[in-house]
PDB file of N, CA and C in Angstrom:
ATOM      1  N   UNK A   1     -85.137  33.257   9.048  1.00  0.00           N
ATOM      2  CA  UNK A   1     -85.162  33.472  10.472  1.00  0.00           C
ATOM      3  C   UNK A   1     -84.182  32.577  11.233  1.00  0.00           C
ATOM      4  N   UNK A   2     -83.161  31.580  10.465  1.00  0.00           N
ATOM      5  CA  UNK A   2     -82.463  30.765  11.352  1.00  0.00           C
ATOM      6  C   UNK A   2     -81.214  32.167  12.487  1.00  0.00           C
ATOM      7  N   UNK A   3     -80.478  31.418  12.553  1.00  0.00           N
ATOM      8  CA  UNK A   3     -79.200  32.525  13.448  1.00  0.00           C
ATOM      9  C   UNK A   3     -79.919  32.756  14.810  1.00  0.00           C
ATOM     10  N   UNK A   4     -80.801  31.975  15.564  1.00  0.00           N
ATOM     11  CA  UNK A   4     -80.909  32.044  16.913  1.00  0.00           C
ATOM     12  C   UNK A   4     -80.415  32.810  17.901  1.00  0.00           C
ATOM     13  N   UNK A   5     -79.036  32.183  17.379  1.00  0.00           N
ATOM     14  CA  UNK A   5     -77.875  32.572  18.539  1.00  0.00           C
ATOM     15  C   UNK A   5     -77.628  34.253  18.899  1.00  0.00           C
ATOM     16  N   UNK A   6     -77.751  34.557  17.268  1.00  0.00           N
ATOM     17  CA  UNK A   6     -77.680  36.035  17.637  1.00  0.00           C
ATOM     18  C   UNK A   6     -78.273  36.756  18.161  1.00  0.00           C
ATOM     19  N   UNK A   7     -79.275  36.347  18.933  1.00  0.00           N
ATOM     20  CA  UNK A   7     -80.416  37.126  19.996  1.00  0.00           C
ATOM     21  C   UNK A   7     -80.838  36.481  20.628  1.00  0.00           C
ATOM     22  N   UNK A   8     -79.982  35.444  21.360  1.00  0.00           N
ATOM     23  CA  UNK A   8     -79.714  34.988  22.559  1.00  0.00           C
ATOM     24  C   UNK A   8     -78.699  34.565  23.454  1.00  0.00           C
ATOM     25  N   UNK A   9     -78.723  34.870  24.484  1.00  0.00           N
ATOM     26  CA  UNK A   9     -78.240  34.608  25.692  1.00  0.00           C
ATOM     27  C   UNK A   9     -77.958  33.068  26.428  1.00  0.00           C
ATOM     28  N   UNK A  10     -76.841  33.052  27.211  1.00  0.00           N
ATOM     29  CA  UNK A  10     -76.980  31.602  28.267  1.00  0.00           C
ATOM     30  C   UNK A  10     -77.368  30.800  27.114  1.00  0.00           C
ATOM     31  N   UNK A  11     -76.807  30.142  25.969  1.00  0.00           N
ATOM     32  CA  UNK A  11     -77.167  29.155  24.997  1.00  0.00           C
ATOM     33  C   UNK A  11     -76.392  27.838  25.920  1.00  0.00           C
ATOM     34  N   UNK A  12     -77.393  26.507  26.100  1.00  0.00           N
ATOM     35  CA  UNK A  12     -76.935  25.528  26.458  1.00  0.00           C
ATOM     36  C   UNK A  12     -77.534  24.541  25.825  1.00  0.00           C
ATOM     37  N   UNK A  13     -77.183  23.279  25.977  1.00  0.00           N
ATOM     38  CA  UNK A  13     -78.083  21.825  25.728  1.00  0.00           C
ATOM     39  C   UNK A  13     -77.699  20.873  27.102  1.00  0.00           C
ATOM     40  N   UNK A  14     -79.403  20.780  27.121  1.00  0.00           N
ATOM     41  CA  UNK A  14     -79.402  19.740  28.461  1.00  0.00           C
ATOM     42  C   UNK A  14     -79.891  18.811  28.206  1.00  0.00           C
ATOM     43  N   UNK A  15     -78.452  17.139  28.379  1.00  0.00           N
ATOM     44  CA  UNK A  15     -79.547  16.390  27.688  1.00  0.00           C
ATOM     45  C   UNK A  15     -79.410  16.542  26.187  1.00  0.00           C
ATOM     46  N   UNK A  16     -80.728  16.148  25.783  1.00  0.00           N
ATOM     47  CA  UNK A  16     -81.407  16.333  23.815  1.00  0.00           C
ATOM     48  C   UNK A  16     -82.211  17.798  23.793  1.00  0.00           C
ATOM     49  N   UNK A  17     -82.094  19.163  25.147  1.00  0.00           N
ATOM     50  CA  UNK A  17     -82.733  19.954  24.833  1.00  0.00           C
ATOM     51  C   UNK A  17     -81.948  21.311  24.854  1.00  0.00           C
ATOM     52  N   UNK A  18     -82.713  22.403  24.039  1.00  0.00           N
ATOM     53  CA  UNK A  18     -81.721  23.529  23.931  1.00  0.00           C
ATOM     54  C   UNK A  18     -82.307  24.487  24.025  1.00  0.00           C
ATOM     55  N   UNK A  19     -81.791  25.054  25.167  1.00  0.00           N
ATOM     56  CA  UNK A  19     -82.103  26.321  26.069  1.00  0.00           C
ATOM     57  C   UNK A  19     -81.223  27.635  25.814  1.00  0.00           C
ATOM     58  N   UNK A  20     -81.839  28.486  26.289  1.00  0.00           N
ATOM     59  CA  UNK A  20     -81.169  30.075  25.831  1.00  0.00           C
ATOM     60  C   UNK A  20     -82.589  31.232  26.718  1.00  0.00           C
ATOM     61  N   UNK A  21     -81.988  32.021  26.680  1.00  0.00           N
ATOM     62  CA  UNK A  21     -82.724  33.256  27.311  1.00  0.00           C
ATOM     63  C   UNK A  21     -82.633  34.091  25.828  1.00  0.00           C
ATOM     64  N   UNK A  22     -84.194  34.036  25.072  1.00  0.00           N
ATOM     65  CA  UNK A  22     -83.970  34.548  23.347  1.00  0.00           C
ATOM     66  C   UNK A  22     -84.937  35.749  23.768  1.00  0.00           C
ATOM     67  N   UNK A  23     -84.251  37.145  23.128  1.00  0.00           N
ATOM     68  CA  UNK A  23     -84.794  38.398  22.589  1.00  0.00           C
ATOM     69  C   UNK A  23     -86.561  38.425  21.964  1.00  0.00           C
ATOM     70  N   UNK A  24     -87.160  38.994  22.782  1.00  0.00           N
ATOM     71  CA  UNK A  24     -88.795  38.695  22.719  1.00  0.00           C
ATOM     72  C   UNK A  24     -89.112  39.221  21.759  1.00  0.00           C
ATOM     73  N   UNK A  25     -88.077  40.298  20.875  1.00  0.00           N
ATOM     74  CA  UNK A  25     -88.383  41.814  20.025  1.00  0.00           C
ATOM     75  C   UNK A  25     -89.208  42.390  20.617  1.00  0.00           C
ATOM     76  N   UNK A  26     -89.477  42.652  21.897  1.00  0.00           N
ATOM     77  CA  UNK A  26     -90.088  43.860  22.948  1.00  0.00           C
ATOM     78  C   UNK A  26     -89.143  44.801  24.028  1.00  0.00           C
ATOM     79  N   UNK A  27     -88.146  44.032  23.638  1.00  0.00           N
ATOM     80  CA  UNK A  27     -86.919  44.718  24.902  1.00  0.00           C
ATOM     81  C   UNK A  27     -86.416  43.974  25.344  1.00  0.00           C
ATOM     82  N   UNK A  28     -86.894  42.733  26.092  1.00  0.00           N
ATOM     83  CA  UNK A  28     -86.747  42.007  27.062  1.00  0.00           C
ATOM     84  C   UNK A  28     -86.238  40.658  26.111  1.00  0.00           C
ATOM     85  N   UNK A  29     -86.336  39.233  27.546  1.00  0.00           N
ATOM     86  CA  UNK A  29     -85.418  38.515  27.091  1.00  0.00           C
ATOM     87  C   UNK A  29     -86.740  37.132  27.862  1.00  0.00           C
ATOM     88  N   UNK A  30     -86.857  36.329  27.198  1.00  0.00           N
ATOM     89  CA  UNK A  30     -87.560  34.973  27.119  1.00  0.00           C
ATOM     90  C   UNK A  30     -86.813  33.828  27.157  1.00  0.00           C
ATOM     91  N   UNK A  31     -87.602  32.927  28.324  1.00  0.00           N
ATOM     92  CA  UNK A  31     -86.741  31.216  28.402  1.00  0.00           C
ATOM     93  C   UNK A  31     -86.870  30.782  27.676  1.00  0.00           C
ATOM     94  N   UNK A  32     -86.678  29.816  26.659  1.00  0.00           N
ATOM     95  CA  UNK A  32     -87.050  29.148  25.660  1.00  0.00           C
ATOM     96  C   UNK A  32     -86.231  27.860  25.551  1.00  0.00           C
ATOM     97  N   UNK A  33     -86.910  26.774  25.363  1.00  0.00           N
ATOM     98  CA  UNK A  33     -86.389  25.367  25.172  1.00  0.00           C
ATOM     99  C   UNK A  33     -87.030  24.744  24.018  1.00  0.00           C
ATOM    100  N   UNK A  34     -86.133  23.575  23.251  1.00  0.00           N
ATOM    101  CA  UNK A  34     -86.705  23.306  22.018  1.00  0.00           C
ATOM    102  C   UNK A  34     -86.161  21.607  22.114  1.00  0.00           C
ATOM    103  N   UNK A  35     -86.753  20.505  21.886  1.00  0.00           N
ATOM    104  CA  UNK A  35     -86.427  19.099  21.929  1.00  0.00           C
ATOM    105  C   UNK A  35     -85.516  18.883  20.729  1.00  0.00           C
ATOM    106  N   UNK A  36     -84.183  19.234  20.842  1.00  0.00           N
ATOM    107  CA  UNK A  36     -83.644  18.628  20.060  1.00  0.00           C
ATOM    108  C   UNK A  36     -84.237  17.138  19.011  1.00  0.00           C
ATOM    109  N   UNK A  37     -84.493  16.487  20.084  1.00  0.00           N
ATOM    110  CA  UNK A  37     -84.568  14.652  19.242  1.00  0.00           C
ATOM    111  C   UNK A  37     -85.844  14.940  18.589  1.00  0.00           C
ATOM    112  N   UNK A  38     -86.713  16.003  19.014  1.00  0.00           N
ATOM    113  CA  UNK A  38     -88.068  15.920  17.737  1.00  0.00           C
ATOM    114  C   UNK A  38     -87.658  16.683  16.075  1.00  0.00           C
ATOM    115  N   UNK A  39     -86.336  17.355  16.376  1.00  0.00           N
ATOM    116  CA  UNK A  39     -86.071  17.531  15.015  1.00  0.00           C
ATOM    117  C   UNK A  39     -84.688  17.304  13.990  1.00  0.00           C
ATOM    118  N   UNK A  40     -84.081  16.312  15.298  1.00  0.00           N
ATOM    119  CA  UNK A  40     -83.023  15.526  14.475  1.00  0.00           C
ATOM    120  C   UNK A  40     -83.156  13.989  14.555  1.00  0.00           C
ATOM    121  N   UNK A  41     -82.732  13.741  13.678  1.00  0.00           N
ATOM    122  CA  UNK A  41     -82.474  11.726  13.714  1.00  0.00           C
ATOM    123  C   UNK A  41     -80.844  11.863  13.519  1.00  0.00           C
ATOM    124  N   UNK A  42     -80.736  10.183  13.214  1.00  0.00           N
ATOM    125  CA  UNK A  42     -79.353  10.073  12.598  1.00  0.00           C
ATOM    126  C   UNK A  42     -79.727   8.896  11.904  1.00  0.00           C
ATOM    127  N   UNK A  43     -79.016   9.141  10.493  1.00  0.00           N
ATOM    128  CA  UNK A  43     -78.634   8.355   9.349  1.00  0.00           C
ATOM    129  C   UNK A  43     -77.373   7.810   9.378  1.00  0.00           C
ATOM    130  N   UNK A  44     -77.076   6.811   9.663  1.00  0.00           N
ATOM    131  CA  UNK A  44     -76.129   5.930   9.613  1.00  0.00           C
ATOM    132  C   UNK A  44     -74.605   6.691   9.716  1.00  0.00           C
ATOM    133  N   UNK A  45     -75.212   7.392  10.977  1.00  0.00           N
ATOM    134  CA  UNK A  45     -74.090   8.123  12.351  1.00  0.00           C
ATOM    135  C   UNK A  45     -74.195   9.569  11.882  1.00  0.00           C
ATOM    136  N   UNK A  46     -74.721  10.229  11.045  1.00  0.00           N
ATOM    137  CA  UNK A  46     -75.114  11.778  10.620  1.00  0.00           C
ATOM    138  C   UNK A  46     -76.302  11.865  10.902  1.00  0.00           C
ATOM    139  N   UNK A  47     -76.300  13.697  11.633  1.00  0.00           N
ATOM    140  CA  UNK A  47     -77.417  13.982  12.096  1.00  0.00           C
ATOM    141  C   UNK A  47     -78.258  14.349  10.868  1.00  0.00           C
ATOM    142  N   UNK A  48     -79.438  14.391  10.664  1.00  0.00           N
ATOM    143  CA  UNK A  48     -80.392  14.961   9.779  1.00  0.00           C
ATOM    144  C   UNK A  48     -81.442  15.460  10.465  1.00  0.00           C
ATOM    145  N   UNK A  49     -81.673  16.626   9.455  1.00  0.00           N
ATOM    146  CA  UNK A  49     -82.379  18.021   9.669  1.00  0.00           C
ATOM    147  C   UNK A  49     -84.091  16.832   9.501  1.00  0.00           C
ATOM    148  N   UNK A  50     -85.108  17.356  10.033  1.00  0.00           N
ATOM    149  CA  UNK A  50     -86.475  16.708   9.625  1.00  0.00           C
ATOM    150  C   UNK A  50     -86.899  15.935  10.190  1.00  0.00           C
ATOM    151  N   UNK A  51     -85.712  14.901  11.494  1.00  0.00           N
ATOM    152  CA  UNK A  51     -86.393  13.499  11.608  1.00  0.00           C
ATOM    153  C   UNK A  51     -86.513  13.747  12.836  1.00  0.00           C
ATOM    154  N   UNK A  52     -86.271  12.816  13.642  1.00  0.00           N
ATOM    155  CA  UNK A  52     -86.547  12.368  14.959  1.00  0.00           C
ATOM    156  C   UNK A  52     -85.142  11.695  15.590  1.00  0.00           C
ATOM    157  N   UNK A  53     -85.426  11.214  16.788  1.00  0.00           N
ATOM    158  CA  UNK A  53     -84.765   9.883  17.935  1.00  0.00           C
ATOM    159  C   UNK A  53     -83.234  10.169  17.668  1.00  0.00           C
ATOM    160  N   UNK A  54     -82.716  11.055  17.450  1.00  0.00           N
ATOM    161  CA  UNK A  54     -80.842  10.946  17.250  1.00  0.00           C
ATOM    162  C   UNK A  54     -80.153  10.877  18.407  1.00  0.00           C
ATOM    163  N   UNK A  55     -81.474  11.255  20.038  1.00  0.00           N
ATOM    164  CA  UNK A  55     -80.179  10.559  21.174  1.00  0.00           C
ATOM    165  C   UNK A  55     -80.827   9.150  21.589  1.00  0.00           C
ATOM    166  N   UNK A  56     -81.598   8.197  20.985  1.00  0.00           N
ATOM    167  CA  UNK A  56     -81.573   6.558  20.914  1.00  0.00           C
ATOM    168  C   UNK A  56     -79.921   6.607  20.868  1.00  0.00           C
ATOM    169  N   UNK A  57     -79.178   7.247  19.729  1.00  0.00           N
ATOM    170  CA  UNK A  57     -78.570   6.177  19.179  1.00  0.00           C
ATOM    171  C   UNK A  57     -76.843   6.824  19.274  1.00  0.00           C
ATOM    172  N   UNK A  58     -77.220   8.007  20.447  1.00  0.00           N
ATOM    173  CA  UNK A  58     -76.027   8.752  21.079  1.00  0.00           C
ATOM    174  C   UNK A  58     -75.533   8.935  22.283  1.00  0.00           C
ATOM    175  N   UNK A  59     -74.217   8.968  22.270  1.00  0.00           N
ATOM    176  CA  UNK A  59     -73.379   8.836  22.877  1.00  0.00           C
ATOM    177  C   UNK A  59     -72.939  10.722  23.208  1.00  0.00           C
ATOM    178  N   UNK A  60     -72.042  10.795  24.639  1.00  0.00           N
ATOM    179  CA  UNK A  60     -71.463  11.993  24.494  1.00  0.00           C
ATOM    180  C   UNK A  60     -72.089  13.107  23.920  1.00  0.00           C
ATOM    181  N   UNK A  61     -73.064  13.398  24.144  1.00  0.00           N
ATOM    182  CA  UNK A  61     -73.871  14.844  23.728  1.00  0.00           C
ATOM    183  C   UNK A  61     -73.256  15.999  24.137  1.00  0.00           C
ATOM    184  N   UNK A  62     -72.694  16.697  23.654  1.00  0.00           N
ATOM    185  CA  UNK A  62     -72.119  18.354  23.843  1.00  0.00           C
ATOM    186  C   UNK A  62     -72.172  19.061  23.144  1.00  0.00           C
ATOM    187  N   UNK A  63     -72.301  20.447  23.609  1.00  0.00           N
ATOM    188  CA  UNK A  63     -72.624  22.193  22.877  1.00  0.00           C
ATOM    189  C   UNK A  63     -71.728  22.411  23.070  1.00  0.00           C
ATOM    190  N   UNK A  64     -71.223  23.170  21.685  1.00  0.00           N
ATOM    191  CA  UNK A  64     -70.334  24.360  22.474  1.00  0.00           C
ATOM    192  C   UNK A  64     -70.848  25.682  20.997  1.00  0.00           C
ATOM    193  N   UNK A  65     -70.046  26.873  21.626  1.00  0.00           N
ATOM    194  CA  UNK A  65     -70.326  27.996  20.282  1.00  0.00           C
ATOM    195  C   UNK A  65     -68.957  27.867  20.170  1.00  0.00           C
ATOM    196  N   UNK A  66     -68.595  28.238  18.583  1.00  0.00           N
ATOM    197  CA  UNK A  66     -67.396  27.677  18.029  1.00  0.00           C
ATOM    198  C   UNK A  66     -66.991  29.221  17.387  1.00  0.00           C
ATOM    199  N   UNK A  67     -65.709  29.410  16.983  1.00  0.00           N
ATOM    200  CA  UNK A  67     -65.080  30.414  16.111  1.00  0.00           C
ATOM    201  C   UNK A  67     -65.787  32.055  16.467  1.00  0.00           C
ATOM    202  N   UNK A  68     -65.359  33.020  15.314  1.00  0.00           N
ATOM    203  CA  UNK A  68     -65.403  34.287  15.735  1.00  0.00           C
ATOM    204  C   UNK A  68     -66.848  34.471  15.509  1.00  0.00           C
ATOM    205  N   UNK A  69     -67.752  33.748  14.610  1.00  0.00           N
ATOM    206  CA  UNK A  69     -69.507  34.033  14.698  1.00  0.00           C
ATOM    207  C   UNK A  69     -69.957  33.313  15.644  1.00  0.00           C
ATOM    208  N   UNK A  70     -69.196  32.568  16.586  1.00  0.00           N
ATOM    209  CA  UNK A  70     -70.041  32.095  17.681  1.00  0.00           C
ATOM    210  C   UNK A  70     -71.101  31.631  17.051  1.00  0.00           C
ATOM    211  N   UNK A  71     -70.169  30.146  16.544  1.00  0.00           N
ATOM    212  CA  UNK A  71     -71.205  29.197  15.968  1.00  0.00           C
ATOM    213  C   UNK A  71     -72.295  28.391  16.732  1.00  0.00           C
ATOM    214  N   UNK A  72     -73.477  28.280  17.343  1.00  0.00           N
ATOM    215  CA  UNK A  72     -73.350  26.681  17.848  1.00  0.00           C
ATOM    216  C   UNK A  72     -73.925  25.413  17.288  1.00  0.00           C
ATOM    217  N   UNK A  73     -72.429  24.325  18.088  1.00  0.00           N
ATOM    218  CA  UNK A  73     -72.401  23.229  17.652  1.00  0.00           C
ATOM    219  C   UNK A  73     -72.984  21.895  18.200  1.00  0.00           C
ATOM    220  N   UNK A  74     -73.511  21.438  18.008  1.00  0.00           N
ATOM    221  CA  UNK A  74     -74.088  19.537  18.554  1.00  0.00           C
ATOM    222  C   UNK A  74     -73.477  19.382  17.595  1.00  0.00           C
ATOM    223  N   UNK A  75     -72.358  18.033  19.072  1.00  0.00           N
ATOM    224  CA  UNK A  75     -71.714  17.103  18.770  1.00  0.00           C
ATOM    225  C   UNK A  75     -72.152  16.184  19.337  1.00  0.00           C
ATOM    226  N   UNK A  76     -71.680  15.034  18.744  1.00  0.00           N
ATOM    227  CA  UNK A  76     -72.568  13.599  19.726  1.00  0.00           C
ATOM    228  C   UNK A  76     -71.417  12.298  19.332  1.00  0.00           C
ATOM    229  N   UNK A  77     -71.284  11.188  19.632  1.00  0.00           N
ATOM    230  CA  UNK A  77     -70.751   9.903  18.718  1.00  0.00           C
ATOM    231  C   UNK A  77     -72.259   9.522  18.994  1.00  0.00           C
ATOM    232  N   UNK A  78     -72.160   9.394  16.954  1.00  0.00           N
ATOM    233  CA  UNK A  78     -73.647   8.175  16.924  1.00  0.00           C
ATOM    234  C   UNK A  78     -73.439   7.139  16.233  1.00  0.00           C
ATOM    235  N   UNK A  79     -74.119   6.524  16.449  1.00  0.00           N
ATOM    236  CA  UNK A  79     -74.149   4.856  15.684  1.00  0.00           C
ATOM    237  C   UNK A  79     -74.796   5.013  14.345  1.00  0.00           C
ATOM    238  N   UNK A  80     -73.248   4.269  13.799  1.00  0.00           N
ATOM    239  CA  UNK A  80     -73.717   3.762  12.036  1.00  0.00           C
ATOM    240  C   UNK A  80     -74.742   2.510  11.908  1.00  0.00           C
ATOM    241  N   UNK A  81     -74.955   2.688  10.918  1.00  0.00           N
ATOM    242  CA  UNK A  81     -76.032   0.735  10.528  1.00  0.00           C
ATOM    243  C   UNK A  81     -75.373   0.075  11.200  1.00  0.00           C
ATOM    244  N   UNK A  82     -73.978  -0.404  11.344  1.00  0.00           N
ATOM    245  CA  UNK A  82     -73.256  -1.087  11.984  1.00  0.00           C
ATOM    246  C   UNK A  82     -73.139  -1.212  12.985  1.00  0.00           C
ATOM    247  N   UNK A  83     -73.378  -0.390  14.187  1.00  0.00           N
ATOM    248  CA  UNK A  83     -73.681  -0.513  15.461  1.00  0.00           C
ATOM    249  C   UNK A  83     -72.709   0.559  15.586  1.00  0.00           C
ATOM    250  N   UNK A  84     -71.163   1.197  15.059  1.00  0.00           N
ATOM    251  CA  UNK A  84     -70.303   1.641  15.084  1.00  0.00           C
ATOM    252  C   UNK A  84     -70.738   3.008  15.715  1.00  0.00           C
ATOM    253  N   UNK A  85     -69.555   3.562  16.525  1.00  0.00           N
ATOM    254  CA  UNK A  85     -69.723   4.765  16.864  1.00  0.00           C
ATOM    255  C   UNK A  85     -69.070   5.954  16.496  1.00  0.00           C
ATOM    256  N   UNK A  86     -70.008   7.377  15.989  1.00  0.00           N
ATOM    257  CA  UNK A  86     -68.942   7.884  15.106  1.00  0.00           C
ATOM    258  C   UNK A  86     -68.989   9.211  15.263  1.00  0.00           C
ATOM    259  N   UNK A  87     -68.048   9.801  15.397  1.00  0.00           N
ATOM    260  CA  UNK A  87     -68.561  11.977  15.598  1.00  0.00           C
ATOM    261  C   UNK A  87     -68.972  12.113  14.398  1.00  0.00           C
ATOM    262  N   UNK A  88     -70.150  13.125  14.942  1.00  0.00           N
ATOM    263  CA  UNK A  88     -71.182  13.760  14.267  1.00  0.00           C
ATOM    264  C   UNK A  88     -71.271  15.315  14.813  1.00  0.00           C
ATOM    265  N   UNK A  89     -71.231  16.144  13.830  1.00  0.00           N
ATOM    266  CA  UNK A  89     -71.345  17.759  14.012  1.00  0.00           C
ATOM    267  C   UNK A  89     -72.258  17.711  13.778  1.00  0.00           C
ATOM    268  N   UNK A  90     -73.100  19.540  13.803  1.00  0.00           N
ATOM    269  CA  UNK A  90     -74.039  19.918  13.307  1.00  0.00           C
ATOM    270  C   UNK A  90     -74.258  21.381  13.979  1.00  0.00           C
ATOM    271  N   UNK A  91     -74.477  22.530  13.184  1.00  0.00           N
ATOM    272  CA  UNK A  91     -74.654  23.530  13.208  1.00  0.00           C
ATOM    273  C   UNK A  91     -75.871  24.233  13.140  1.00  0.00           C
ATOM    274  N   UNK A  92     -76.546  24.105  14.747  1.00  0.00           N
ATOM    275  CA  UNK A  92     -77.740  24.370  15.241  1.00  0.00           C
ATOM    276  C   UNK A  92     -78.324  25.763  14.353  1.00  0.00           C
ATOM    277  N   UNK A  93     -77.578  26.846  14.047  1.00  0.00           N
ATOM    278  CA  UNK A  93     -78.292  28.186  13.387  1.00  0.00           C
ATOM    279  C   UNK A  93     -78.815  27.944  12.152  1.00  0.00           C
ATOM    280  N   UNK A  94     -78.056  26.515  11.170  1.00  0.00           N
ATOM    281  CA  UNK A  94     -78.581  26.755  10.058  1.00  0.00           C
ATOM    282  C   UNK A  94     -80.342  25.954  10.075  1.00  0.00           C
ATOM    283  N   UNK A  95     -80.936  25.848  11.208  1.00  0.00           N
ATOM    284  CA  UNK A  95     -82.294  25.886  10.723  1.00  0.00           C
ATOM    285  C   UNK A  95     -82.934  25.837  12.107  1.00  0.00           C
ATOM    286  N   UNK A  96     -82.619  26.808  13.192  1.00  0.00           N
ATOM    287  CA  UNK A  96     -83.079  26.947  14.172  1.00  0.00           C
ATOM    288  C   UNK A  96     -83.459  28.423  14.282  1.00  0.00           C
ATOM    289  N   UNK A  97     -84.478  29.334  14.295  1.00  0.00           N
ATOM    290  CA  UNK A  97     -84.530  30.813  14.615  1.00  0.00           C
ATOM    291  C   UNK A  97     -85.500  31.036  16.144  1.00  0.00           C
ATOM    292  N   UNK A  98     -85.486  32.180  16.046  1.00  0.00           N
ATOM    293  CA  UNK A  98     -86.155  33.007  17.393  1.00  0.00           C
ATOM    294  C   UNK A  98     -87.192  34.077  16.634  1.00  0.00           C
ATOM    295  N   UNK A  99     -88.252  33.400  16.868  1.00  0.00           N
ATOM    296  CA  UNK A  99     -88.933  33.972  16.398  1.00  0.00           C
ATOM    297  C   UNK A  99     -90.070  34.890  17.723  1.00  0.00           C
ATOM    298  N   UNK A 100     -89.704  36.072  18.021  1.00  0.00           N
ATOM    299  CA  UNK A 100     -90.222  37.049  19.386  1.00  0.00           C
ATOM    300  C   UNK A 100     -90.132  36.474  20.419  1.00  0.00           C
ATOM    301  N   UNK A 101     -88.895  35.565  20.624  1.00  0.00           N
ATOM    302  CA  UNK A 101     -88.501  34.584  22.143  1.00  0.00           C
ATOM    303  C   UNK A 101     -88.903  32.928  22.371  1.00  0.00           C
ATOM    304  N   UNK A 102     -89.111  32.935  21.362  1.00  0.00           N
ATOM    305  CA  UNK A 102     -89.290  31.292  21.173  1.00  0.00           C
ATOM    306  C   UNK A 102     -88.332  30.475  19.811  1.00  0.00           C
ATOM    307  N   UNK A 103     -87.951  29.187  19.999  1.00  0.00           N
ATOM    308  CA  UNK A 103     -87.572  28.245  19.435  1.00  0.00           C
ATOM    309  C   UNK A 103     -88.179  28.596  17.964  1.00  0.00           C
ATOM    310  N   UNK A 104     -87.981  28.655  16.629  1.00  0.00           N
ATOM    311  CA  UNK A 104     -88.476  27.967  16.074  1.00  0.00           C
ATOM    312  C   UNK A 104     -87.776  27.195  14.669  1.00  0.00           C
ATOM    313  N   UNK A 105     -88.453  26.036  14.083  1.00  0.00           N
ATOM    314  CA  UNK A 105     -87.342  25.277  13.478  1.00  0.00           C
ATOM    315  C   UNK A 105     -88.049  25.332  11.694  1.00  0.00           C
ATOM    316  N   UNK A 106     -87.381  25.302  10.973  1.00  0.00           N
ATOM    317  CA  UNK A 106     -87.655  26.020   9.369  1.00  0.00           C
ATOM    318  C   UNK A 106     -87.025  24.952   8.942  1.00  0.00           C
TER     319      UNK A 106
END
């Protein structure tokens, strides 16, 4: 069920949260917001799938949808063990879906 994107609309991040107008599978179209930071951390400046707190330790938070599948991307600079600051990608579809107009994370 990841690929969100593809049945939704107005995809943004505000903040650590990520909004879209997602396909209800009734016709229509649903608000939906999901807390980023409850399902990413960062490991010593990489985001990881499972954890928590990854805007503690970020900088510069931005979305964008990328290339011809209209990827989308969180980018951030986060801090290594070192205090260091470092770009970090991450490709919200591979474990984000819409499941009848809501967020959900797999």
């Amino acid at each position: 069920m990841p690929d969100f994107h593809l049945s939704a609309q107005d995809i943004r991040v505000e903040g650590n949260t990520l909004k879209a107008r997602l396909d209800n599978g009734e016709g229509g179209q649903t608000d939906a917001e999901l807390d980023l930071n409850s399902i990413l951390g960062n490991n010593d400046g990489t985001f990881v799938w499972a954890d928590e707190g990854f805007a503690r330790t970020a900088e510069e938070i931005h979305f964008t949808i990328e290339g011809g599948d209209n990827v989308p991307i969180l980018r951030a600079q986060l801090r290594n063990n070192g205090g260091e600051l470092q770009q970090a990608d991450i490709n919200l579809a591979e474990r984000i879906g819409n499941d009848h107009g809501k967020f959900v994370f797999e």
